[in-house]
Protein backbone atom coordinates (compact mmCIF):
# COMPACT_ATOMS: atom_id res chain seq x y z
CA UNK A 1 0.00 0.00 0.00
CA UNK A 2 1.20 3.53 -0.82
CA UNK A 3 2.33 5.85 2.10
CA UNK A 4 -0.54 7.91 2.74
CA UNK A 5 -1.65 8.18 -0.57
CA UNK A 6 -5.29 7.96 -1.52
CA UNK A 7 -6.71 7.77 -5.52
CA UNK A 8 -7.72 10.74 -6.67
CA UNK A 9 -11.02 11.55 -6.73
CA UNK A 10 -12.82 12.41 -10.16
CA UNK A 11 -14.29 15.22 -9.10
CA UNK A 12 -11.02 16.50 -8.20
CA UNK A 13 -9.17 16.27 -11.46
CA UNK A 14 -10.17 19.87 -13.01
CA UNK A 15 -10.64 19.88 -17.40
CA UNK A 16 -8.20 21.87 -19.28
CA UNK A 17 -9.75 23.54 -21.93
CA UNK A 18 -8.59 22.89 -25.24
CA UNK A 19 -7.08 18.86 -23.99
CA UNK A 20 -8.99 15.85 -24.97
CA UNK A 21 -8.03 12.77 -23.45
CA UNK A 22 -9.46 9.17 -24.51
CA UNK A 23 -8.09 5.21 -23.19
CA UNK A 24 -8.44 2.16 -24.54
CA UNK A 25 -7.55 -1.55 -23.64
CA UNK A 26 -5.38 -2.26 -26.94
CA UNK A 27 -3.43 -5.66 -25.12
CA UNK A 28 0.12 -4.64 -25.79
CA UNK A 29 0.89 -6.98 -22.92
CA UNK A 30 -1.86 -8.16 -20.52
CA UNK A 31 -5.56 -8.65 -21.26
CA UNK A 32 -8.40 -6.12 -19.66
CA UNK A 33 -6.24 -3.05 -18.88
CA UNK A 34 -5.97 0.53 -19.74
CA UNK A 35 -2.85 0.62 -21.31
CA UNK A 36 -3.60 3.03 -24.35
CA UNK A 37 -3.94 6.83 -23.89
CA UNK A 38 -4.55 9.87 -26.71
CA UNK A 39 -4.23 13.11 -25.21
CA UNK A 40 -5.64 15.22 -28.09
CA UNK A 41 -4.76 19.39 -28.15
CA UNK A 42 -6.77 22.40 -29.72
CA UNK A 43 -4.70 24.08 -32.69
CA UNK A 44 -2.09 26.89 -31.28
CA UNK A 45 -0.89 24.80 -27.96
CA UNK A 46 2.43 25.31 -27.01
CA UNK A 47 4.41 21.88 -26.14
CA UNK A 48 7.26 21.31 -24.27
CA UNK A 49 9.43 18.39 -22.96
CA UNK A 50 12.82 17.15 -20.58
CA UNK A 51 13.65 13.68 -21.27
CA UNK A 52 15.68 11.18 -19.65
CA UNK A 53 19.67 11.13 -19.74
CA UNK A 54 20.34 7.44 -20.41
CA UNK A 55 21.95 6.61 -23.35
CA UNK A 56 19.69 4.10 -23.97
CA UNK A 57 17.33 6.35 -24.89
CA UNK A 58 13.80 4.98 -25.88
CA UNK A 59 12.63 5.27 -29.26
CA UNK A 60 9.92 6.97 -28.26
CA UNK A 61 12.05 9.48 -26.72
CA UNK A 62 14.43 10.05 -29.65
CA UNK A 63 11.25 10.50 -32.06
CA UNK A 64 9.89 13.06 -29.22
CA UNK A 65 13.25 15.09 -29.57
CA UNK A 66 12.98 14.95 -32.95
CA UNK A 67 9.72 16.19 -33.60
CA UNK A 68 9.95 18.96 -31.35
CA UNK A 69 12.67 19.92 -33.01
CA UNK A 70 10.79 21.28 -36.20
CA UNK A 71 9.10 22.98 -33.96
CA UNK A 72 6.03 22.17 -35.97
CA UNK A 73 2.79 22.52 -33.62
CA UNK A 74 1.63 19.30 -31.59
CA UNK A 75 -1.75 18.02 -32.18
CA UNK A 76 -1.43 14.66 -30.29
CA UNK A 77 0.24 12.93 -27.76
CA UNK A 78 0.43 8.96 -27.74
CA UNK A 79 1.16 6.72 -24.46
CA UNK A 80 1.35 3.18 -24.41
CA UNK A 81 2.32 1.40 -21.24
CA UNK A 82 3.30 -2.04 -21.07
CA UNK A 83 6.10 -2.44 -23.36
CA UNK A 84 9.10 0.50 -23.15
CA UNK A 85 9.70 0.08 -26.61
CA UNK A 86 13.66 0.44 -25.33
CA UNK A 87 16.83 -1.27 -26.94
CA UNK A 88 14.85 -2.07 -30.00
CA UNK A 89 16.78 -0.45 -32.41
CA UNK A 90 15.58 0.55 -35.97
CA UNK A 91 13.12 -1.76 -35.38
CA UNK A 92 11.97 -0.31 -32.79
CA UNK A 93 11.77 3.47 -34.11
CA UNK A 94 10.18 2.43 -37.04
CA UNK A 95 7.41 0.22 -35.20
CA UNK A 96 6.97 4.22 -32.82
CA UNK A 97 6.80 6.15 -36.11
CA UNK A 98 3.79 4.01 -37.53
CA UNK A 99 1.77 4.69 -34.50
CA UNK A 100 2.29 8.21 -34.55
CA UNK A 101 1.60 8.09 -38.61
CA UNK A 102 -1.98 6.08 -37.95
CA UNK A 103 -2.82 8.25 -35.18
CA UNK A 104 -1.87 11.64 -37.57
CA UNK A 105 -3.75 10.18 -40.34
CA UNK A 106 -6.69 9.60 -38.00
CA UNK A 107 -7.18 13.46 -37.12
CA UNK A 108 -5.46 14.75 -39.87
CA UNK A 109 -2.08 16.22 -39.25
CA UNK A 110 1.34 15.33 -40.12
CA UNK A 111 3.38 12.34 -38.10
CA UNK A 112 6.05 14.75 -37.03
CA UNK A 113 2.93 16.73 -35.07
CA UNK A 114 2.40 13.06 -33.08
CA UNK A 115 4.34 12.25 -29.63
CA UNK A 116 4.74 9.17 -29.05
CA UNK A 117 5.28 7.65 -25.60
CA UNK A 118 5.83 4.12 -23.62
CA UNK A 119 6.84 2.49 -20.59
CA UNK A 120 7.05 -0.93 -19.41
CA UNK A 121 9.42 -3.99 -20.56
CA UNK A 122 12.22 -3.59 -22.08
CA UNK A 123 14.29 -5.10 -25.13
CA UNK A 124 10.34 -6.10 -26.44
CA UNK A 125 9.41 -5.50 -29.73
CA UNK A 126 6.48 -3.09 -29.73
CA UNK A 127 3.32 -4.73 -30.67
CA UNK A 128 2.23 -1.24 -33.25
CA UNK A 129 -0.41 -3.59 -34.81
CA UNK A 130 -2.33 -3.62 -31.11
CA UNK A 131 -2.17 0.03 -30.93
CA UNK A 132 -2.69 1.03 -34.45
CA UNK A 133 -5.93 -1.92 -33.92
CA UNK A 134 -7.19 0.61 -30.75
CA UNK A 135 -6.39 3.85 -31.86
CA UNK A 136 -10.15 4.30 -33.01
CA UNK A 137 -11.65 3.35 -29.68
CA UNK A 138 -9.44 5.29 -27.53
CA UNK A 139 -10.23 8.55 -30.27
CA UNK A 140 -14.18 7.65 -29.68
CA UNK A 141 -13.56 8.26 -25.92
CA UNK A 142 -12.13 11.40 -26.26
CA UNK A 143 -13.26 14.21 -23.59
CA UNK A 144 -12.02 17.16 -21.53
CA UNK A 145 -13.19 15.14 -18.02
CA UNK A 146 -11.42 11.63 -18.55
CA UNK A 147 -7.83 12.66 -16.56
CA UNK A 148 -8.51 9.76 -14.10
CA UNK A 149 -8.97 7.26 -17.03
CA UNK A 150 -5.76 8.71 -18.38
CA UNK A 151 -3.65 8.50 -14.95
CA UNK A 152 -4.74 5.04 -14.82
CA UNK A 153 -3.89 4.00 -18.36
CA UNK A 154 -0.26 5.29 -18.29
CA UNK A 155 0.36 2.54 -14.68
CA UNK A 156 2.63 0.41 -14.61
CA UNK A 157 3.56 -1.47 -11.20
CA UNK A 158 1.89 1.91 -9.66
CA UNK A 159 -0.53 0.71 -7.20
CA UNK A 160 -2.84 3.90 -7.43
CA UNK A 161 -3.20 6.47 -10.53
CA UNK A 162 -1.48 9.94 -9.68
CA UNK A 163 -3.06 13.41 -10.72
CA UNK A 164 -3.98 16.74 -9.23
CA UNK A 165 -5.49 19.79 -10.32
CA UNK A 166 -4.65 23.43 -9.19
CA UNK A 167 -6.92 26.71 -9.84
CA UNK A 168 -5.70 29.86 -10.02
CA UNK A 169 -6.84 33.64 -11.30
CA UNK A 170 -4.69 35.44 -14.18
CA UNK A 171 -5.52 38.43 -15.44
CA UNK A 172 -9.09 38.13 -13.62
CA UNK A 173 -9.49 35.00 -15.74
CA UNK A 174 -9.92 31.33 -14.16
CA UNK A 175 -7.16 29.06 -15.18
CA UNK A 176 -6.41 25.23 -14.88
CA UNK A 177 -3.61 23.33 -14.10
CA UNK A 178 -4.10 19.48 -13.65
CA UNK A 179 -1.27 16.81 -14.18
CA UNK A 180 -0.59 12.95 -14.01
CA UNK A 181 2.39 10.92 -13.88
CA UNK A 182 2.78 6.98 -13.41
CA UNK A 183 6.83 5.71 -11.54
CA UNK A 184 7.09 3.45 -8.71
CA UNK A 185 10.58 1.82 -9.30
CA UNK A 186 13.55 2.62 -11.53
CA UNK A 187 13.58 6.01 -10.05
CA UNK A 188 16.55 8.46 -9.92
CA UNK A 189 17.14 11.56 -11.71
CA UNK A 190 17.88 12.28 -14.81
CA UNK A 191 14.98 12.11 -14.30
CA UNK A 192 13.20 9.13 -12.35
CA UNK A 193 11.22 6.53 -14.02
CA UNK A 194 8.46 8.20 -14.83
CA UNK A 195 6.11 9.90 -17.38
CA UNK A 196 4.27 12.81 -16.56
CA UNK A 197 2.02 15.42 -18.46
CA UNK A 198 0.71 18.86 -16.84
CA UNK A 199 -1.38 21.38 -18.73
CA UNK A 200 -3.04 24.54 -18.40
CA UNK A 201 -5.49 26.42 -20.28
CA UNK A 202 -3.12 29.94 -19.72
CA UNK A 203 -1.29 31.05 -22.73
CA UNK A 204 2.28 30.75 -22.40
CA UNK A 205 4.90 30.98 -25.67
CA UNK A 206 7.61 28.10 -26.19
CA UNK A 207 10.26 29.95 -24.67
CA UNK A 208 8.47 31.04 -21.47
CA UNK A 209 6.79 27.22 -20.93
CA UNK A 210 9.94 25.98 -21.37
CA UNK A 211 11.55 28.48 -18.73
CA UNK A 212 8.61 27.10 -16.50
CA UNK A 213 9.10 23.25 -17.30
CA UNK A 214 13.05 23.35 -16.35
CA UNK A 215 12.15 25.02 -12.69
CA UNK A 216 9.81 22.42 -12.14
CA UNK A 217 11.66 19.75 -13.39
CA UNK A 218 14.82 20.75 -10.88
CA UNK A 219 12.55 21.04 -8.13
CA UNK A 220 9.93 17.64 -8.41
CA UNK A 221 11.02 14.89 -10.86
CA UNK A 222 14.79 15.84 -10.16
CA UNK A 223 14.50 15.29 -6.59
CA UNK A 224 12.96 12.44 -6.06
CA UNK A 225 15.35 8.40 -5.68
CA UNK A 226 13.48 4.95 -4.91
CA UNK A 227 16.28 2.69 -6.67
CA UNK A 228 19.23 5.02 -7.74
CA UNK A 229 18.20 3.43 -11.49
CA UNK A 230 17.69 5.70 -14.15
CA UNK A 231 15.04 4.64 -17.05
CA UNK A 232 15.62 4.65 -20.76
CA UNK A 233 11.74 6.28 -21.29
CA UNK A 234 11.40 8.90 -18.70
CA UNK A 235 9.53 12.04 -20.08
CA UNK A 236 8.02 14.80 -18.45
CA UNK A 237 5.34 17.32 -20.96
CA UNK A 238 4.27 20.20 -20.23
CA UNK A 239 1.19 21.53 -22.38
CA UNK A 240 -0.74 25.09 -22.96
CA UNK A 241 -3.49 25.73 -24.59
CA UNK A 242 -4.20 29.41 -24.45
CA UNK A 243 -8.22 28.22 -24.39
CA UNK A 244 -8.79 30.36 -21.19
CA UNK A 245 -8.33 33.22 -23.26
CA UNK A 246 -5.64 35.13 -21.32
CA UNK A 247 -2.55 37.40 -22.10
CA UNK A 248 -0.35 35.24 -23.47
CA UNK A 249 3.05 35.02 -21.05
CA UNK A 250 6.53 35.28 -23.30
CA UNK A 251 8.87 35.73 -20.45
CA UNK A 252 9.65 35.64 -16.85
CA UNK A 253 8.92 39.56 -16.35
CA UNK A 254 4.97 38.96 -17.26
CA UNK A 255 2.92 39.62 -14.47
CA UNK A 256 1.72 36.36 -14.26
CA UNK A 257 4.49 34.69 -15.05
CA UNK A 258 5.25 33.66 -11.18
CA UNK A 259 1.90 32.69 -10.32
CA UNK A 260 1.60 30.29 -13.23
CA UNK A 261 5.03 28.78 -12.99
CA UNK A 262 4.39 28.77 -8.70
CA UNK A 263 1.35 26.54 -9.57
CA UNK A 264 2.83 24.64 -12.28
CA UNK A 265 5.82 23.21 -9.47
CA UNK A 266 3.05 22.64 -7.37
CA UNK A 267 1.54 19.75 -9.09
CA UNK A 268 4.81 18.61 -9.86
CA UNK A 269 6.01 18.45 -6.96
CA UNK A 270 2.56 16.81 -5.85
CA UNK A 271 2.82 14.28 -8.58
CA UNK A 272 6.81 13.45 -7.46
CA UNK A 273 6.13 12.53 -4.44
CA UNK A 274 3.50 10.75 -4.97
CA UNK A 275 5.93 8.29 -6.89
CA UNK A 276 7.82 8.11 -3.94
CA UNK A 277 4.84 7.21 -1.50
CA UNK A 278 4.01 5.20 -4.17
CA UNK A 279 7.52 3.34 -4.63
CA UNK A 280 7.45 -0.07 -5.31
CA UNK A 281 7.31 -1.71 -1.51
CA UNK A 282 7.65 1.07 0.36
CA UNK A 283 6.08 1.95 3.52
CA UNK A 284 8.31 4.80 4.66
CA UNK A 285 8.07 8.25 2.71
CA UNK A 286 11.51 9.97 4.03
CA UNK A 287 12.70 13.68 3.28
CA UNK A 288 15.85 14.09 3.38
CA UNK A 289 16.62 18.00 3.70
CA UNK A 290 20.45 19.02 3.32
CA UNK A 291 21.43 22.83 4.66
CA UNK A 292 24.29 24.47 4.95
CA UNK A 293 25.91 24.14 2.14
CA UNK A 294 28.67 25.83 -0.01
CA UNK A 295 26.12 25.35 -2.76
CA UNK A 296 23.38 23.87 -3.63
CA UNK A 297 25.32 20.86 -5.88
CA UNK A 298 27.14 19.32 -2.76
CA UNK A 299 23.63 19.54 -0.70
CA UNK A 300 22.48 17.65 -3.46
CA UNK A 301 25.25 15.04 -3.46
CA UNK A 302 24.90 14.82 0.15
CA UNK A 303 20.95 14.33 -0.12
CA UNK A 304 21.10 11.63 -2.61
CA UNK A 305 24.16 9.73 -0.93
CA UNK A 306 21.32 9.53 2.35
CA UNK A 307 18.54 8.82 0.03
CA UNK A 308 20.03 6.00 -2.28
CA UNK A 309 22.06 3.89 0.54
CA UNK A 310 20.72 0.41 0.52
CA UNK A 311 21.94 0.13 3.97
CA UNK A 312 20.25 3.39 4.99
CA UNK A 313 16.77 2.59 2.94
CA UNK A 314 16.93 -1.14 4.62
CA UNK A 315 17.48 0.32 8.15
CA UNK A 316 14.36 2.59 7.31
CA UNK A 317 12.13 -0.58 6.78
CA UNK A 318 13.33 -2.10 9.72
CA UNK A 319 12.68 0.85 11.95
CA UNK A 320 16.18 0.42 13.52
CA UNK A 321 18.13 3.47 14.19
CA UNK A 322 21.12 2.36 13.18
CA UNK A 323 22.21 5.95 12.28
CA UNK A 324 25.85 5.50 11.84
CA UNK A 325 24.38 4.38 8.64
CA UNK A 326 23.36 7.94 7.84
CA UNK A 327 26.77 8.99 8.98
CA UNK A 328 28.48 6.65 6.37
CA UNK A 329 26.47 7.92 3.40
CA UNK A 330 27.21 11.90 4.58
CA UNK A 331 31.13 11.05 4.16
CA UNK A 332 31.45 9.20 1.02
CA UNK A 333 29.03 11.86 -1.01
CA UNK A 334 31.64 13.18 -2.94
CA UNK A 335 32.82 16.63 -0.44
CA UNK A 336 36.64 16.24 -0.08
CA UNK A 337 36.95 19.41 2.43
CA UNK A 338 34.11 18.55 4.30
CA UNK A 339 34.86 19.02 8.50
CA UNK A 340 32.89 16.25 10.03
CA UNK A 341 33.44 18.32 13.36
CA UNK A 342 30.84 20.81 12.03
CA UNK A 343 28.26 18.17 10.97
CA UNK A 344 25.02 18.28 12.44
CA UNK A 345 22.42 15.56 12.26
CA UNK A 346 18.57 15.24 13.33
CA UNK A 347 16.00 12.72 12.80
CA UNK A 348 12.73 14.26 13.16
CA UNK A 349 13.03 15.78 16.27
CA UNK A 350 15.61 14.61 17.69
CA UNK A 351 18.94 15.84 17.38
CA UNK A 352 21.65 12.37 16.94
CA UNK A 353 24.70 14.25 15.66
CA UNK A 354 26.06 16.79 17.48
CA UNK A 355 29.24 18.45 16.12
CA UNK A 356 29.99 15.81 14.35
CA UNK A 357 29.68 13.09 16.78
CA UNK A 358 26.99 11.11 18.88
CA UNK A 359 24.57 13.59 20.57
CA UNK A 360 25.44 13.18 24.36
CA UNK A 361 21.38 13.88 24.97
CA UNK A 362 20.26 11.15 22.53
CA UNK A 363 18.73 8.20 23.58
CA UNK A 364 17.98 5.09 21.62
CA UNK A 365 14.54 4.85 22.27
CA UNK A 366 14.20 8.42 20.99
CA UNK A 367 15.25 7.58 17.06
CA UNK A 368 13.42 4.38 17.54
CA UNK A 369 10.34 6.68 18.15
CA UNK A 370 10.93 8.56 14.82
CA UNK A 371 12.13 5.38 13.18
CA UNK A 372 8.62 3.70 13.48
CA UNK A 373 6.69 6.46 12.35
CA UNK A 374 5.29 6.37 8.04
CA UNK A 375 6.69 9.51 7.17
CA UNK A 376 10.04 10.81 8.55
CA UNK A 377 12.24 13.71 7.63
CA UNK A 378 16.79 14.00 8.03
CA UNK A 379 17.91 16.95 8.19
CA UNK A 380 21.89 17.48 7.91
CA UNK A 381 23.58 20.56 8.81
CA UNK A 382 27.05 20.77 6.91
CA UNK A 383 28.03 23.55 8.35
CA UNK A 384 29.81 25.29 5.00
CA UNK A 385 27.49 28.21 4.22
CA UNK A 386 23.43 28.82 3.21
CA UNK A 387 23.01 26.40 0.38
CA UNK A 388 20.48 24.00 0.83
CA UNK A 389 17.97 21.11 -0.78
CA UNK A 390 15.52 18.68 -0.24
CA UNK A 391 15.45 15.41 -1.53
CA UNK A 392 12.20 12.37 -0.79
CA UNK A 393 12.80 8.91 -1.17
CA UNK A 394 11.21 5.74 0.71
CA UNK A 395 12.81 2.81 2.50
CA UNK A 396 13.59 -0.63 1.15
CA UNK A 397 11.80 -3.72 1.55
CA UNK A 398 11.14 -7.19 0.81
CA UNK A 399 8.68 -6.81 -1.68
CA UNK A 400 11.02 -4.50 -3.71
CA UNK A 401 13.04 -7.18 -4.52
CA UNK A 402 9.68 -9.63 -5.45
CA UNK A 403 8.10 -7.05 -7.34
CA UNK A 404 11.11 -6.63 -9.60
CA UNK A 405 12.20 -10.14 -9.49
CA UNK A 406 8.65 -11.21 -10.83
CA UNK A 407 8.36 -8.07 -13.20
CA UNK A 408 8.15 -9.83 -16.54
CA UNK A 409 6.36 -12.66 -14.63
C-alpha cells in the first residue's frame, strides 16, 4: 500500500480547456487493462518536454526530440504502457513512427505533429499492430473530463493512478492546471522513471513554458530516488493551450508569469512525491533535507548519498536506528573538504549528531520513536554556508526485490 496516498477523486481532477483525453484496452501486454492513452490538443498549444539522460534512450524518446525539433505545432500525444519500446533499435523506431503516422492520419495532421510515448518492458518488440488496432476506440472516448482514465492507463507497477489539479486567477481570468504521472521503481534523476504530463489552459509561448518546465523539473522529478536506477523512457510534458483566453506570457517579467510557474511546481512536486509514497514496496516516505551548504550541488550530493544507501533505505524498513548508517552515506558523497566536526544531524526531532559526533542527549529509544513512524524527515547541517535542498525517497523492503524479481512474470 502507498504511504498515505489515496486515488484521486474524479471530481477533483479539473478539465483543461482545449485537452482531450481518450483510453483504450489495446493488449500490448496483458488482457483487460488501460494501457492506451490519446491526449488530443486544440490548434495553437504550445508543447514542451525534458527527457531522460540514459543513453539508452527509448525510441519513443528520440522520435519526441525529434519532432519537437521542427518545432512544428503538436496536435497529439500517444502513451502506451506495457512495453518500453527500449533497446529495439531501428526496429523499434520504425514500429513508434507508424503509431504516430496512424494516429496523424486519423485526425489529420502530419506524423512529425504526433508524440509518441511508452513504458514498461524492455528489449520487447512493440506490438504497433495492437495500438494502431485501438487507436479508433481510444479517439471515440475522447473528452475534456477523462484525466482519471488517463492517470490510470499510463500505470505500470503503480498501485494507485497519480493526478492533481490546481486553480488559479490570471488576469481576472480562471485558469487550470491538472497533471498525471505513473513511476514506482527505476527512479533516480535524470529524471526518475516516470512519465508525466501537466497542462493549463493559460497562454504561455515556447520559450516562457519551457523556462517554467526546467524550474519544475529541478525542483519535483529531479528530486525524487526509490532505486538510484535511471530509465531509458522517462519524459516529463508540459502543455498550454491558451483556451482560457488570457494574455499570453513570453517571459519571466509577465505579471503572471510567477503565479503560473508557482502553480505549475506545485503539481509537480505533488505528482513526485506521490511516486515516492508510491515506490514499489515502500512503507516509509523519508525527506531528506540538506542545509548548509557551499552550494546547492554538494547539498544535493549529500541528499542523494542519504537517500540511495541500501543500507540506509533497509534500516528505514526495519525501523532500527542504526544511524551510523546515515553517517556513512554523509562522508562518502563526494565533499573532499568537508569538517565532520561541524556536521550536524537530526532525525525528526531529535537531534543524533552533534558536532559531528553522537549527541550526548540522545537516547535510543528516541530515534526508535521517529524510526517507526510512516513519514520521517533528516535533516543534515554541513556547516559550509546557506546552500540547501531537499530530496524524498522511501525505505527498502522485501517486496522491492519480489516485485522486480517477478516483473516480466
Amino acid at each position: 500500500m502507498p504511504v498515505s496516498l489515496a486515488p484521486p477523486k474524479p471530481e477533483d481532477l479539473l478539465p483543461v480547456k482545449g485537452v482531450m483525453l481518450g483510453v483504450a484496452e489495446a493488449g500490448v501486454r496483458k488482457e483487460n487493462r488501460k494501457d492506451l492513452l490519446v491526449m488530443r490538443l486544440a490548434e495553437g498549444a504550445s508543447v514542451v518536454g525534458v527527457f531522460t539522460q540514459n543513453r539508452f534512450c527509448a525510441a519513443p524518446v528520440i522520435l519526441c526530440r525529434e519532432h519537437l525539433a521542427l518545432e512544428r505545432p503538436v496536435r497529439a500525444l500517444l502513451v502506451n504502457t506495457g512495453n518500453a519500446n527500449a533497446g529495439t533499435g531501428e526496429d523499434g523506431l520504425a514500429r513508434a513512427r507508424r503509431t504516430c503516422a496512424e494516429l496523424a492520419a486519423a485526425i489529420g495532421c502530419d506524423r512529425s505533429q504526433v508524440l509518441p510515448f511508452s513504458t514498461g518492458v524492455i528489449m520487447e518488440p512493440l506490438p504497433a499492430e495492437r495500438i494502431v488496432a485501438a487507436l479508433p476506440r481510444a479517439l471515440a472516448a475522447c473528452r475534456e473530463d477523462n484525466w482519471l482514465g488517463a492517470a490510470e492507463a499510463i500505470m505500470t507497477t503503480d498501485t494507485v493512478p497519480k493526478a492533481c489539479s490546481r486553480r488559479l486567477n490570471l488576469g481576472g481570468k480562471p485558469v487550470t492546471v491538472t497533471g498525471i504521472a505513473k513511476g514506482a521503481g527505476m527512479i533516480h534523476p535524470d529524471m526518475a522513471t516516470m512519465l508525466a504530463y501537466v497542462a493549463t489552459d493559460a497562454a504561455v509561448s515556447q520559450a516562457a513554458l519551457q523556462q517554467m518546465l526546467t524550474r519544475a523539473a529541478a525542483r519535483s522529478f529531479n528530486r525524487i530516488t526509490v532505486d538510484g536506477d535511471t530509465s531509458t523512457n522517462d519524459s516529463f510534458m508540459l502543455i498550454a493551450t491558451g483556451a482560457a483566453g488570457t494574455n499570453t506570457i513570453t517571459e519571466e517579467r509577465h505579471p503572471d508569469y510567477a503565479a503560473l510557474a508557482g502553480a505549475v511546481t506545485e503539481v509537480a512536486v505533488w505528482l513526485a512525491q506521490a511516486i515516492i509514497r508510491d515506490g514499489e514496496g515502500a512503507t516509509k516516505f523519508i525527506t531528506v533535507q540538506v542545509e548548509g551548504g557551499k552550494n546547492e550541488e554538494e547539498c544535493g550530493k549529500v541528499a542523494f548519498a542519504v537517500a540511495h544507501s541500501p543500507l540506509v533505505k533497509t534500516a528505514f524498513f526495519a525501523s532500527d536506528p542504526n544511524l551510523g548508517r546515515l553517517l556513512c552515506a554523509i562522508g562518502y558523497a563526494g565533499i573532499p573538504d568537508l569538517d565532520a566536526g561541524r556536521v550536524q544531524l537530526h532525525l525528526g526531532d531529535v537531534h543524533v549528531v552533534k558536532d559531528g559526533g553522537r549527541n550526548p542527549a540522545y537516547r535510543e529509544e528516541d530515534g526508535q520513536r521517529v524510526m517507526k513512524q510512516s513519514e520521517i524527515t533528516v535533516r543534515v547541517e554541513l556547516g559550509r554556508g546557506s546552500a540547501q535542498t531537499t530530496v524524498w525517497t522511501c525505505d527498502l523492503s522485501h517486496d522491492y526485490v519480489s516485485i522486480n524479481a517477478d516483473y516480466r512474470s
